[in-house]
C-alpha atoms as a PDB file:
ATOM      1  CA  UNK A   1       7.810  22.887  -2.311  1.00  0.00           C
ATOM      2  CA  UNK A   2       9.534  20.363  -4.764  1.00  0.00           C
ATOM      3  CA  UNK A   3       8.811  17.196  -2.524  1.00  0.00           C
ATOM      4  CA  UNK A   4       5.173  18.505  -2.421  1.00  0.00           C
ATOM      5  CA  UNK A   5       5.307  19.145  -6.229  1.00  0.00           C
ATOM      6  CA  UNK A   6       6.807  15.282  -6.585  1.00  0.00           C
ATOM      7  CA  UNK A   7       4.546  13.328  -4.211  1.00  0.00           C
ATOM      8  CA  UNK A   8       1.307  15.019  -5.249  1.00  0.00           C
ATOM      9  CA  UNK A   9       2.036  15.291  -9.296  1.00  0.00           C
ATOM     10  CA  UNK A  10       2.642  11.552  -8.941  1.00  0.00           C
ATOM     11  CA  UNK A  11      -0.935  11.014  -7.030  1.00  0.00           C
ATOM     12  CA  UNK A  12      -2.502  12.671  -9.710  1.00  0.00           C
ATOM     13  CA  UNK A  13      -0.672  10.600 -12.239  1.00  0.00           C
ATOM     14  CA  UNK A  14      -1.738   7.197 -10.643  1.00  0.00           C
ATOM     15  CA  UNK A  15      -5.164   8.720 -10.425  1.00  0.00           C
ATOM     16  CA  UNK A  16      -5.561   9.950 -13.929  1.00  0.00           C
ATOM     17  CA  UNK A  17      -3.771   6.531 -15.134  1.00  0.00           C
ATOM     18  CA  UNK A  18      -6.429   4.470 -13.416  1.00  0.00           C
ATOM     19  CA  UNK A  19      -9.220   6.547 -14.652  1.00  0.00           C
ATOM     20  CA  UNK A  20      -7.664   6.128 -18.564  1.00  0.00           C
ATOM     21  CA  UNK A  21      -7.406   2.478 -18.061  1.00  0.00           C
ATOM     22  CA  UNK A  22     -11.065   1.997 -17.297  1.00  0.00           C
ATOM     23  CA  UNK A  23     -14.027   1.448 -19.380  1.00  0.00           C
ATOM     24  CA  UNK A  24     -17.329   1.306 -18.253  1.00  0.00           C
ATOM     25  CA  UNK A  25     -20.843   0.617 -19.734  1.00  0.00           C
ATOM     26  CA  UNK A  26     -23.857  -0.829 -18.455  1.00  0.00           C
ATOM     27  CA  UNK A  27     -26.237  -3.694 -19.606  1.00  0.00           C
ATOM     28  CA  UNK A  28     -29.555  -4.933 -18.454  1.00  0.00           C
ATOM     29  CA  UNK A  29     -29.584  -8.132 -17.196  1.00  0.00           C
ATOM     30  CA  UNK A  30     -31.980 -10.585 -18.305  1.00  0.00           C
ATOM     31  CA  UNK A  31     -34.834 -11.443 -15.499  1.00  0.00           C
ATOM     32  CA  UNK A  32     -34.385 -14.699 -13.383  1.00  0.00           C
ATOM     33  CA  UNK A  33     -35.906 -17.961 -14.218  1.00  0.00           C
ATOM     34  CA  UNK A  34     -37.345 -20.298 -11.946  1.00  0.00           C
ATOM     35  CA  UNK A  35     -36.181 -24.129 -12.870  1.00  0.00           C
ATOM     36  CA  UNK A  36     -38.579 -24.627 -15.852  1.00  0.00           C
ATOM     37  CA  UNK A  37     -37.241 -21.802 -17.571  1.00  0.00           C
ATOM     38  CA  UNK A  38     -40.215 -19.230 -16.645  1.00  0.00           C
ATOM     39  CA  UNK A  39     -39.232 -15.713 -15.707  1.00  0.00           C
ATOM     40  CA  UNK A  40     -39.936 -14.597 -12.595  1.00  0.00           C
ATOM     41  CA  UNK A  41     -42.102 -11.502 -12.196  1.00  0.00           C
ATOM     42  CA  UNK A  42     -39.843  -8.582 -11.531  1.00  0.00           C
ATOM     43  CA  UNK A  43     -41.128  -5.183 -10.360  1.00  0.00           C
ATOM     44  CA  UNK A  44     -38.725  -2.940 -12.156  1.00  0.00           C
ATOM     45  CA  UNK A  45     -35.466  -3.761 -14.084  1.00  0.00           C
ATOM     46  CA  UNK A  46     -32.069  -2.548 -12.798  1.00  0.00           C
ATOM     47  CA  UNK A  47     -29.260  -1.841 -14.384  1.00  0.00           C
ATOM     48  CA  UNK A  48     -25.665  -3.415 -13.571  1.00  0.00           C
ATOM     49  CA  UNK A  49     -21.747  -1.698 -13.727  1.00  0.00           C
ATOM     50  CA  UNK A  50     -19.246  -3.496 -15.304  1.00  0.00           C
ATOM     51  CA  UNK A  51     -16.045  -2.211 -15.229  1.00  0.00           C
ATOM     52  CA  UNK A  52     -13.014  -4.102 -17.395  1.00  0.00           C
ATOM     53  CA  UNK A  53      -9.386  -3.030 -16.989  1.00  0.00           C
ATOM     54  CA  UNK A  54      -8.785  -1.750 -20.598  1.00  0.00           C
ATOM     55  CA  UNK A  55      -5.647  -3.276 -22.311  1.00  0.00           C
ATOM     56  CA  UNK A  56      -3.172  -1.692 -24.133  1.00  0.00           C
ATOM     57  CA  UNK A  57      -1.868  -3.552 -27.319  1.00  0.00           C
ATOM     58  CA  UNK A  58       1.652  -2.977 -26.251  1.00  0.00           C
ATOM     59  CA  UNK A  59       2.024  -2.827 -22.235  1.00  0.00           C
ATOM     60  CA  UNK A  60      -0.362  -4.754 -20.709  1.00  0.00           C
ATOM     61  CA  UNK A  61      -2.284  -4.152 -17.644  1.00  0.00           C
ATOM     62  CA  UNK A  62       0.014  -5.498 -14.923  1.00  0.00           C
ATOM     63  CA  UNK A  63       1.836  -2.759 -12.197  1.00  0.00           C
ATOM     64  CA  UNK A  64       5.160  -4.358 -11.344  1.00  0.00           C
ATOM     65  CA  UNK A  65       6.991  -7.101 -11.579  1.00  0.00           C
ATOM     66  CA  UNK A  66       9.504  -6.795  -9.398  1.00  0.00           C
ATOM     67  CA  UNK A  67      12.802  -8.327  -9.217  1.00  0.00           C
ATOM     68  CA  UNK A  68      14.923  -9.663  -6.385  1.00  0.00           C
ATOM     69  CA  UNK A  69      18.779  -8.268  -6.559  1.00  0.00           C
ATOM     70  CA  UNK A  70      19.958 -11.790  -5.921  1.00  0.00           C
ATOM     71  CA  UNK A  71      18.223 -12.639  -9.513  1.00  0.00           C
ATOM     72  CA  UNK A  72      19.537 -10.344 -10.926  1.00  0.00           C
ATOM     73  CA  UNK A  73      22.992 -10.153  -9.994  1.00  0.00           C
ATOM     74  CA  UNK A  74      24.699  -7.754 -11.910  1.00  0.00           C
ATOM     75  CA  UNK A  75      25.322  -4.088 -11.494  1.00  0.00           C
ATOM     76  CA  UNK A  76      23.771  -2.940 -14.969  1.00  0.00           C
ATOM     77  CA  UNK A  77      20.633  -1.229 -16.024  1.00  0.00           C
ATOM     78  CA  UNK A  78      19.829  -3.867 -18.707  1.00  0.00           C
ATOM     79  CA  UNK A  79      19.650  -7.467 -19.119  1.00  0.00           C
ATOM     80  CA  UNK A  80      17.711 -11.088 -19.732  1.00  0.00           C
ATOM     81  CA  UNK A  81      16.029 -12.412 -17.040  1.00  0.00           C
ATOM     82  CA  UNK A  82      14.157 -15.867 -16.870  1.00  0.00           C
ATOM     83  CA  UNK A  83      11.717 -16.428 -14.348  1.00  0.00           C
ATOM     84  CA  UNK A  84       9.679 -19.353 -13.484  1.00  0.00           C
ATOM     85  CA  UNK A  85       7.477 -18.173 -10.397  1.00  0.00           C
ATOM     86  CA  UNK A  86       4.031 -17.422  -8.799  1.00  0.00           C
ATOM     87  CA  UNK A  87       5.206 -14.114 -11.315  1.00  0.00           C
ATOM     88  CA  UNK A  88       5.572 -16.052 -14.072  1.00  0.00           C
ATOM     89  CA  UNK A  89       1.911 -18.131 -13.196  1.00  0.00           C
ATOM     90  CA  UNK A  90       0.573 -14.696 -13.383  1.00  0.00           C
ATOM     91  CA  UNK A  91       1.606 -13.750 -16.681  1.00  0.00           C
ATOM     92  CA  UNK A  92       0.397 -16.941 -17.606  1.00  0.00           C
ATOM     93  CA  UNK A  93      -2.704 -17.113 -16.373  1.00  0.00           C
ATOM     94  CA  UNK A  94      -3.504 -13.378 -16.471  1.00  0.00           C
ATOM     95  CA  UNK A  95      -1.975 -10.843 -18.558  1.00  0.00           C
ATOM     96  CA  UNK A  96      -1.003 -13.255 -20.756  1.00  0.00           C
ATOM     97  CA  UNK A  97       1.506 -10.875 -22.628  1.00  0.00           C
ATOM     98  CA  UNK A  98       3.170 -12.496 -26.289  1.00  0.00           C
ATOM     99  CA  UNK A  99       6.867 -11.837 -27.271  1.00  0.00           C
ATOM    100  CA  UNK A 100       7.586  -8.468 -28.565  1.00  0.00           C
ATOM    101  CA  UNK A 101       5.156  -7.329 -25.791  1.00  0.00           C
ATOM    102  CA  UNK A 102       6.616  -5.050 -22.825  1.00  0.00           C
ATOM    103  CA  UNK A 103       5.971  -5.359 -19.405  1.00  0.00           C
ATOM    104  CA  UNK A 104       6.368  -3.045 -16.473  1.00  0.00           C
ATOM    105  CA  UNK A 105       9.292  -4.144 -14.109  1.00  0.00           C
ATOM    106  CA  UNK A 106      11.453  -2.976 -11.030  1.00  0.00           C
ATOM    107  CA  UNK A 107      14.517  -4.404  -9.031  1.00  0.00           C
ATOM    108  CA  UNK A 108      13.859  -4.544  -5.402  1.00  0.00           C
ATOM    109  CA  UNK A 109      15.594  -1.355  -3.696  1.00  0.00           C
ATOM    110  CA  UNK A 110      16.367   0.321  -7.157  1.00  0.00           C
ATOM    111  CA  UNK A 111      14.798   1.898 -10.466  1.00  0.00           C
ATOM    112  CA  UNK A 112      12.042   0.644 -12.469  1.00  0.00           C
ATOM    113  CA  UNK A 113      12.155   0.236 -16.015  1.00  0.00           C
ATOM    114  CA  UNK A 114      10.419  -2.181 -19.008  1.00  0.00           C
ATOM    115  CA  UNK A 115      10.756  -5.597 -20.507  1.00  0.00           C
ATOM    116  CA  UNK A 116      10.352  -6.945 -23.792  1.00  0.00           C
ATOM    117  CA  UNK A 117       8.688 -10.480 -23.409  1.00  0.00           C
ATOM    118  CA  UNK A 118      11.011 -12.990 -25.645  1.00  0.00           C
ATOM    119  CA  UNK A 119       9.740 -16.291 -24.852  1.00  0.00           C
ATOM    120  CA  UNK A 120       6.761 -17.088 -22.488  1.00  0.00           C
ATOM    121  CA  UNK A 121       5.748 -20.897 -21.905  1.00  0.00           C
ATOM    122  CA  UNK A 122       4.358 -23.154 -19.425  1.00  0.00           C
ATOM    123  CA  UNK A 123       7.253 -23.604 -17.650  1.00  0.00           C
ATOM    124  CA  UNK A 124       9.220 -20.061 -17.633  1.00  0.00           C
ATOM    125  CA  UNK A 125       8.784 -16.110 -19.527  1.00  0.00           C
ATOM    126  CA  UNK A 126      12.172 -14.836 -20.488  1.00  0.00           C
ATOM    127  CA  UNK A 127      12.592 -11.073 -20.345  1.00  0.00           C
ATOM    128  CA  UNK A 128      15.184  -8.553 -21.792  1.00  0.00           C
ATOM    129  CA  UNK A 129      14.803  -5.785 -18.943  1.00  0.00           C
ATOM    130  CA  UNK A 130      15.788  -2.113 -18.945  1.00  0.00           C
ATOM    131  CA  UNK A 131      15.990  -0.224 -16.171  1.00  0.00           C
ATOM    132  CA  UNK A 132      16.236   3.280 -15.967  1.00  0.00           C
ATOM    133  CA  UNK A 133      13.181   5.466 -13.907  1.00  0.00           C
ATOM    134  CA  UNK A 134      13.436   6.089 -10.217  1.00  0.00           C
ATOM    135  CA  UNK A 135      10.808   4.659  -7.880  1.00  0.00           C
ATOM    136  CA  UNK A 136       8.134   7.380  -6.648  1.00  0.00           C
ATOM    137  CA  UNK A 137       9.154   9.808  -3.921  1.00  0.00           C
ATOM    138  CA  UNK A 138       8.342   7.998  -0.577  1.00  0.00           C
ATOM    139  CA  UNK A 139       5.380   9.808   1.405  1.00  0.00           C
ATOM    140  CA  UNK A 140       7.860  12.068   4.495  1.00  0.00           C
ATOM    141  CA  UNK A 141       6.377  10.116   7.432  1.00  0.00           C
ATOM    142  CA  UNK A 142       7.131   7.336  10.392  1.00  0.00           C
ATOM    143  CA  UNK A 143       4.094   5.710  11.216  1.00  0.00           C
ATOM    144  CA  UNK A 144       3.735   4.785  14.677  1.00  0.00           C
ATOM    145  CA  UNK A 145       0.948   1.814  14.653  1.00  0.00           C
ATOM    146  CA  UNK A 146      -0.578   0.088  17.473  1.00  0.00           C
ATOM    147  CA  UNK A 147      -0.370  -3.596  16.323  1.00  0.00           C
ATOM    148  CA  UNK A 148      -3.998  -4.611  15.201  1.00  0.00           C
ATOM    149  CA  UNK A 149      -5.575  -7.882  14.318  1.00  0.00           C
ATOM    150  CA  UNK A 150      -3.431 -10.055  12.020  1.00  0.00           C
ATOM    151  CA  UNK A 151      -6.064  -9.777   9.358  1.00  0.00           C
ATOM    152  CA  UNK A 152      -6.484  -5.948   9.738  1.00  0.00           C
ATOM    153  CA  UNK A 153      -2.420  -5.850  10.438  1.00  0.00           C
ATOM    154  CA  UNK A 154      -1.994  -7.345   6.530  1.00  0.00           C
ATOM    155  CA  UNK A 155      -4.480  -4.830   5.002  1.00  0.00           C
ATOM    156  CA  UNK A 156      -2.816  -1.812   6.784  1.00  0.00           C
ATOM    157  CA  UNK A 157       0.534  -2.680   6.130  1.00  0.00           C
ATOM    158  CA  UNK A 158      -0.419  -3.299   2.372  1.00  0.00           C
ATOM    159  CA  UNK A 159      -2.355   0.284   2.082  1.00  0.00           C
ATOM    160  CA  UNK A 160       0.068   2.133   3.490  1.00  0.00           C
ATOM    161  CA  UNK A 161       3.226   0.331   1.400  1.00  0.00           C
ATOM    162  CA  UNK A 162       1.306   1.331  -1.903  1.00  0.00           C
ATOM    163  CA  UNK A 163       0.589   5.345  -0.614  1.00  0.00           C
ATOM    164  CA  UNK A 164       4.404   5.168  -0.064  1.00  0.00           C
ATOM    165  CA  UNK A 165       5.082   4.924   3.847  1.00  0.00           C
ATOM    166  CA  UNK A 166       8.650   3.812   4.095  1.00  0.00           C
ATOM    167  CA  UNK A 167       9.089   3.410   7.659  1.00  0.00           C
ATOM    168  CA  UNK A 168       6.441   1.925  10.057  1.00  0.00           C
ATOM    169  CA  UNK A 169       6.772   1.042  13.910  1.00  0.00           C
ATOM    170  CA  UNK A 170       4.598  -1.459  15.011  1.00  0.00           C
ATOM    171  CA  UNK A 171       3.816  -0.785  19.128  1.00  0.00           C
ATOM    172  CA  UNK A 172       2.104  -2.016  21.977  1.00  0.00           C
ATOM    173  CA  UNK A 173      -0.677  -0.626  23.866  1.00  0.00           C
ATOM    174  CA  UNK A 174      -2.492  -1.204  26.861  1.00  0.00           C
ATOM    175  CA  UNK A 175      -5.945  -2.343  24.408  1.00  0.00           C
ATOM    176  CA  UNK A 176      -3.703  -4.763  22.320  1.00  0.00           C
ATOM    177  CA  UNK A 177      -4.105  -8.606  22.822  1.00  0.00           C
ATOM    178  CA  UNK A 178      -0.945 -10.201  23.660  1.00  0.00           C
ATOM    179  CA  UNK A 179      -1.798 -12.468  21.059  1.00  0.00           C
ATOM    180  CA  UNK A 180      -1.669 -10.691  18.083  1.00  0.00           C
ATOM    181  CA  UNK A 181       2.044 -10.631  18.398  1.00  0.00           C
ATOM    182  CA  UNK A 182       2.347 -14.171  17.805  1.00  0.00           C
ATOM    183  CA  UNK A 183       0.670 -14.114  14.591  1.00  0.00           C
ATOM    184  CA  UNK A 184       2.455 -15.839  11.880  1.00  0.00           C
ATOM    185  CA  UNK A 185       1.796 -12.545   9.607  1.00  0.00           C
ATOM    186  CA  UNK A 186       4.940 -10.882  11.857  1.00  0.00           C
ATOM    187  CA  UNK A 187       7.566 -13.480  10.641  1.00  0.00           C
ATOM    188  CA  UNK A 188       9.972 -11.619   8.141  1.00  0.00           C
ATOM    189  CA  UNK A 189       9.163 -13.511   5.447  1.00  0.00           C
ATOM    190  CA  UNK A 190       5.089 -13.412   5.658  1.00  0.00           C
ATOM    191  CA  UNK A 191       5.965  -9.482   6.140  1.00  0.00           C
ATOM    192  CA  UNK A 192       8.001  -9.119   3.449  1.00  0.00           C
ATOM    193  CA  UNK A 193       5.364 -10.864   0.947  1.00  0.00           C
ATOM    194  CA  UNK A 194       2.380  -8.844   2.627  1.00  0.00           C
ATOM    195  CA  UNK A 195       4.679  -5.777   1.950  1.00  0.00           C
ATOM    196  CA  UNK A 196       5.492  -7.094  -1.585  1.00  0.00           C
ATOM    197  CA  UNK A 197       1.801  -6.567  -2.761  1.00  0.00           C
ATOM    198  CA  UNK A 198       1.490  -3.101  -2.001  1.00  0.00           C
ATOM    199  CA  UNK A 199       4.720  -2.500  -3.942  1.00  0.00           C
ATOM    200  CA  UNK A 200       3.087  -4.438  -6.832  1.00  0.00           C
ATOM    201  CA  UNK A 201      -0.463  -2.045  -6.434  1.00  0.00           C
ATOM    202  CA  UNK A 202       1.938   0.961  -6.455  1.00  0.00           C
ATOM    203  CA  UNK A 203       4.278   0.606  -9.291  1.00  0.00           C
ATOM    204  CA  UNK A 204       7.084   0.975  -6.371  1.00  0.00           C
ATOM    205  CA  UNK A 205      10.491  -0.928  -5.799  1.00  0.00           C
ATOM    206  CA  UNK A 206      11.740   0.427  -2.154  1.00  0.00           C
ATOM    207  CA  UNK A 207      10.345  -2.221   0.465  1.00  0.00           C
ATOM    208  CA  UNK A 208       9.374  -0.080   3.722  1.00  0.00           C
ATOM    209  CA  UNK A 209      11.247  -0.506   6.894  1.00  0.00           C
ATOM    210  CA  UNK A 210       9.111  -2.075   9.647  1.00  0.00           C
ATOM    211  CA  UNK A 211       9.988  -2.528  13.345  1.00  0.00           C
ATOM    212  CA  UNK A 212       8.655  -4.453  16.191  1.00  0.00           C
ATOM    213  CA  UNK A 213       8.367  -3.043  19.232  1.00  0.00           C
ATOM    214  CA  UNK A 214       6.724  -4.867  22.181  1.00  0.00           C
ATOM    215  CA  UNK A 215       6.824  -2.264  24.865  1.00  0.00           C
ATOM    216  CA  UNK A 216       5.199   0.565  25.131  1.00  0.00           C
ATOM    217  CA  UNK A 217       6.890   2.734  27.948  1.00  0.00           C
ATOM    218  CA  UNK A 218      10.502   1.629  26.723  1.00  0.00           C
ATOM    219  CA  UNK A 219       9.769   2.558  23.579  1.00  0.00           C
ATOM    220  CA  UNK A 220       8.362   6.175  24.051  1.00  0.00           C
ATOM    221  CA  UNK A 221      10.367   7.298  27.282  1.00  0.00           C
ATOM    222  CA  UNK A 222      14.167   5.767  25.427  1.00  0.00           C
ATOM    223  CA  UNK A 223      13.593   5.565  21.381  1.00  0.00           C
ATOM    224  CA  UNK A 224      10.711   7.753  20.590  1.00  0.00           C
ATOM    225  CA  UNK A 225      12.469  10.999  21.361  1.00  0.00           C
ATOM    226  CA  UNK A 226      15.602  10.768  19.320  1.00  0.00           C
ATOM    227  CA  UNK A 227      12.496  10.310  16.435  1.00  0.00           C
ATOM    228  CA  UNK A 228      10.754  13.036  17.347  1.00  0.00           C
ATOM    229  CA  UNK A 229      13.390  15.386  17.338  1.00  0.00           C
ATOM    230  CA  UNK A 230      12.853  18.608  14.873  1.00  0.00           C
ATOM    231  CA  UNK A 231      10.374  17.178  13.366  1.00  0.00           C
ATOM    232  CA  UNK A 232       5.910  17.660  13.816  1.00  0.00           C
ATOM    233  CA  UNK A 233       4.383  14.729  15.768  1.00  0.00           C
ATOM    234  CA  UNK A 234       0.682  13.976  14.772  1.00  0.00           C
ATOM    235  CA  UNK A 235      -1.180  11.915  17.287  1.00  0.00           C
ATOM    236  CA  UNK A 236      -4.294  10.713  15.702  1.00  0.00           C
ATOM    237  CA  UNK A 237      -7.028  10.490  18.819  1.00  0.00           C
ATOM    238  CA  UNK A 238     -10.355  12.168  19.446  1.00  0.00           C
ATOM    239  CA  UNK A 239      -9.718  14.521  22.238  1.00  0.00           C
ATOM    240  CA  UNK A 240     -11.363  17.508  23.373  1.00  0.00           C
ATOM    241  CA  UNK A 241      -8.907  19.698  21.896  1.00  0.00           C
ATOM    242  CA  UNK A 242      -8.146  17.877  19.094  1.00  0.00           C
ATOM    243  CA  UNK A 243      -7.066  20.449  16.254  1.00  0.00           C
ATOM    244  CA  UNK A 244      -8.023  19.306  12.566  1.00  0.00           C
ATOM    245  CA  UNK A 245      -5.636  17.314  10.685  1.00  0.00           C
ATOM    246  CA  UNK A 246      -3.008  19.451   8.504  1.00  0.00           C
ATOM    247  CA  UNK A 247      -3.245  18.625   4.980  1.00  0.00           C
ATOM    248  CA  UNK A 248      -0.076  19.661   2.054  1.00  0.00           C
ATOM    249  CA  UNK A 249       2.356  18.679   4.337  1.00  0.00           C
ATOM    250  CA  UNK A 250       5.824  18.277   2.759  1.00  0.00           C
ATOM    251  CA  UNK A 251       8.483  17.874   5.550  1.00  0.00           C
ATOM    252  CA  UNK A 252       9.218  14.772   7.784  1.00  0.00           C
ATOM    253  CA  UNK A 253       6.925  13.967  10.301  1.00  0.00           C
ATOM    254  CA  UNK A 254       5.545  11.655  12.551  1.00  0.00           C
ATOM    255  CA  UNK A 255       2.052   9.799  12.857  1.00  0.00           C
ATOM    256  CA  UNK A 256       0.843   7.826  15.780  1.00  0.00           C
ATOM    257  CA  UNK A 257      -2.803   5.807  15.548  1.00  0.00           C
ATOM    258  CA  UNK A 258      -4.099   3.787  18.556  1.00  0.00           C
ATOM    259  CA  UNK A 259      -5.866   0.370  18.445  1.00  0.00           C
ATOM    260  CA  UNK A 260      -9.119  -0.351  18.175  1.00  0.00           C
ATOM    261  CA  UNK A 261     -10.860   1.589  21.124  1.00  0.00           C
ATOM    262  CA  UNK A 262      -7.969   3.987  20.774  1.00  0.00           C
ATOM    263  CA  UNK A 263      -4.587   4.578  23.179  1.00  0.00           C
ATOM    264  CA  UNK A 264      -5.519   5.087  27.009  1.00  0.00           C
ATOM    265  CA  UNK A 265      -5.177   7.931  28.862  1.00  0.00           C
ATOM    266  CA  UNK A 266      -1.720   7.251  30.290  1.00  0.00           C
ATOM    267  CA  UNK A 267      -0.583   6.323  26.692  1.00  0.00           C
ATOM    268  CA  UNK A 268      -2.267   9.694  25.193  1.00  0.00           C
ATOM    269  CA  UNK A 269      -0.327  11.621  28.241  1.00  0.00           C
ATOM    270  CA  UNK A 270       2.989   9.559  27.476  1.00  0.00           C
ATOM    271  CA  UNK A 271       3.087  10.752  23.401  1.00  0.00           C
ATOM    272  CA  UNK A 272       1.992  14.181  24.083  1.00  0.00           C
ATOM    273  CA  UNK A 273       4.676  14.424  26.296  1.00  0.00           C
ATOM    274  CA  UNK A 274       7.055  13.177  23.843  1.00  0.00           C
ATOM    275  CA  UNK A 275       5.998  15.838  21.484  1.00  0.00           C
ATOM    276  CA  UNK A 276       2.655  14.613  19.737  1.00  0.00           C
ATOM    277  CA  UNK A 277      -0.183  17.198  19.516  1.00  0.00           C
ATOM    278  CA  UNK A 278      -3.872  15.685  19.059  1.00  0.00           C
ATOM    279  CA  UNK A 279      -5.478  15.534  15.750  1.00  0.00           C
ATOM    280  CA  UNK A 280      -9.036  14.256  14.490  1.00  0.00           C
ATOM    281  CA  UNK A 281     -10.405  13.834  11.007  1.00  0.00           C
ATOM    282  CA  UNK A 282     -14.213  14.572  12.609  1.00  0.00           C
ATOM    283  CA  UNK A 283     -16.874  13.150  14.509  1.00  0.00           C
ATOM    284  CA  UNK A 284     -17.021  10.098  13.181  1.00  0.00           C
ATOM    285  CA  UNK A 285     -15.221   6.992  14.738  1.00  0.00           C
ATOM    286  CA  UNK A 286     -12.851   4.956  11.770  1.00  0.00           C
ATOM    287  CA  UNK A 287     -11.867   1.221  11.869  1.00  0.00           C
ATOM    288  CA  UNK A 288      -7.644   1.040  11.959  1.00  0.00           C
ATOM    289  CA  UNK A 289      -7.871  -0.204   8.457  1.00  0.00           C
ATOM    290  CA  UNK A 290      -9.796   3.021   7.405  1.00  0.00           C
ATOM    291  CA  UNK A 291      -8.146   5.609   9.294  1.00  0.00           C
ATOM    292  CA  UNK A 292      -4.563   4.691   8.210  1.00  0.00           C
ATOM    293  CA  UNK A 293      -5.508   5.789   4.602  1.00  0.00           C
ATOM    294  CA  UNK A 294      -7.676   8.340   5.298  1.00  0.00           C
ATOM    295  CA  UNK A 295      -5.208  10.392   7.498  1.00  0.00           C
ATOM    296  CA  UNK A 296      -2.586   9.902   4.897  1.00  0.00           C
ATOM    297  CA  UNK A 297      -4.439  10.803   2.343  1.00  0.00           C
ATOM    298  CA  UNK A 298      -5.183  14.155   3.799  1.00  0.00           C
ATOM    299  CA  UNK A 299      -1.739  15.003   5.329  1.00  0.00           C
ATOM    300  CA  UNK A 300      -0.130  14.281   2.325  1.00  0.00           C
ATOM    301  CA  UNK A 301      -2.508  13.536  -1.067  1.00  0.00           C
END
């Protein structure tokens, strides 16, 4: 009950903090003009939604910055940092924070913590860093994800790293197109900085784990099992006897979601053998993109 306690008090927190940083109001927009200035004739008038992140005159509204341990380089929970990055163009261009102003930061693999801006310029921001608050409790799941479209593939991979997935297997399936695993977007270093914003979005410093694997059958029939052991196995296809998808779960699992068009029949046959029962979130049919979320939301949100 603790983990539950952890990963859904800190849901509520992100919620609540998003809803405190937001202020809304709405103003009427004047009618359009044709070139010479004369309004058109407009049937009714409509009113528009702006919503401004509101800014704090201490911490301003940035998530993370997050720091590399090779930058860092020292095994202490304070310091001075000076960085000269696309991090520091953000600040810049931005939040554009003054010194004496504190910023939200995190070291790659370890705690979180704050920094006091000292000097910010053109060229570099200098920070004194503390660090001293855990990253959130990780979300107890391994995704199993049939590899989508490379666009699709960065949007999933981003969701999921800010809900707080820390270990994602990227498979084959009969309905994936051989060339989606040549995408540049699967190069360590594209995943890494595709992974990198959804730790930003999430306020998070543990980078997920994520592993290729190119064959199905090997995979299920000679890895998949030593996974699967003791542990539930969610398979997330439309069957007939499909249960509903549990919700409040707090133990380590497993999560499987097909391509586009879904897994096969062999494939479906393959995991449930393995251990995976059949779940559904309803009639309707998601996009991957959609799905991911959605199911993670209610297993685990």
């Amino acid at each position: 009950m603790k983990n539950n306690t952890d990963v859904t008090g800190h849901a509520k927190w992100r919620l609540l903090n998003t809803l405190l940083n937001l202020r809304a109001f709405y103003v009427t927009p004047s009618p359009p003009k044709d070139k010479k200035g004369r309004h058109y004739p407009t049937v009714n008038r409509h009113f528009q939604l702006w919503i401004f992140a509101a800014r704090s005159p201490i911490i301003r509204a940035m998530n993370v910055i997050l720091i590399h341990p090779r930058e860092w380089g020292q095994n202490t929970a304070s310091g001075r940092l000076v960085i000269a990055d696309r991090r520091h163009h953000h600040l810049v261009s931005v939040i554009k924070p003054k010194p004496g102003e504190w910023l939200r930061v995190g070291l790659l693999g370890g705690p979180l913590g704050m920094a006091r801006v000292v000097t910010l310029d053109t060229n570099s921001v200098t920070l004194d860093i503390t660090l001293d608050t855990p990253p959130p409790p990780p979300l107890p799941v391994t995704l199993l994800l049939a590899l989508p479209r490379p666009k699709v593939l960065r949007r999933t991979l981003q969701a999921c790293t800010t809900l707080g997935v820390k270990e994602i297997f990227l498979i084959n399936s009969f309905r994936v197109e051989k060339s989606y695993w040549q995408t540049p977007f699967l190069q360590q270093q594209a995943l890494q900085e595709t992974l990198l914003l959804g730790l930003e979005q999430a306020r998070d410093s543990v980078l997920p784990q994520v592993h290729l694997r190119q064959r199905f059958k090997p995979f299920v029939e000679d890895e998949l099992p030593a996974l699967v052991t003791g542990k539930p196995a969610w398979l997330a296809h439309p069957t007939a006897d499909a249960g509903p998808c549990p919700s409040g779960v707090t133990a380590p699992c497993l999560l499987a979601v097909g391509p586009e068009g879904g897994f096969i029949p062999y494939e479906v046959e393959q995991l449930q053998r393995a251990g995976f029962a059949c779940i559904s979130l309803g009639p309707r049919i998601l996009k991957v993109e959609t799905a991911v979320p959605a199911l993670l939301g209610k297993l685990f949100l």
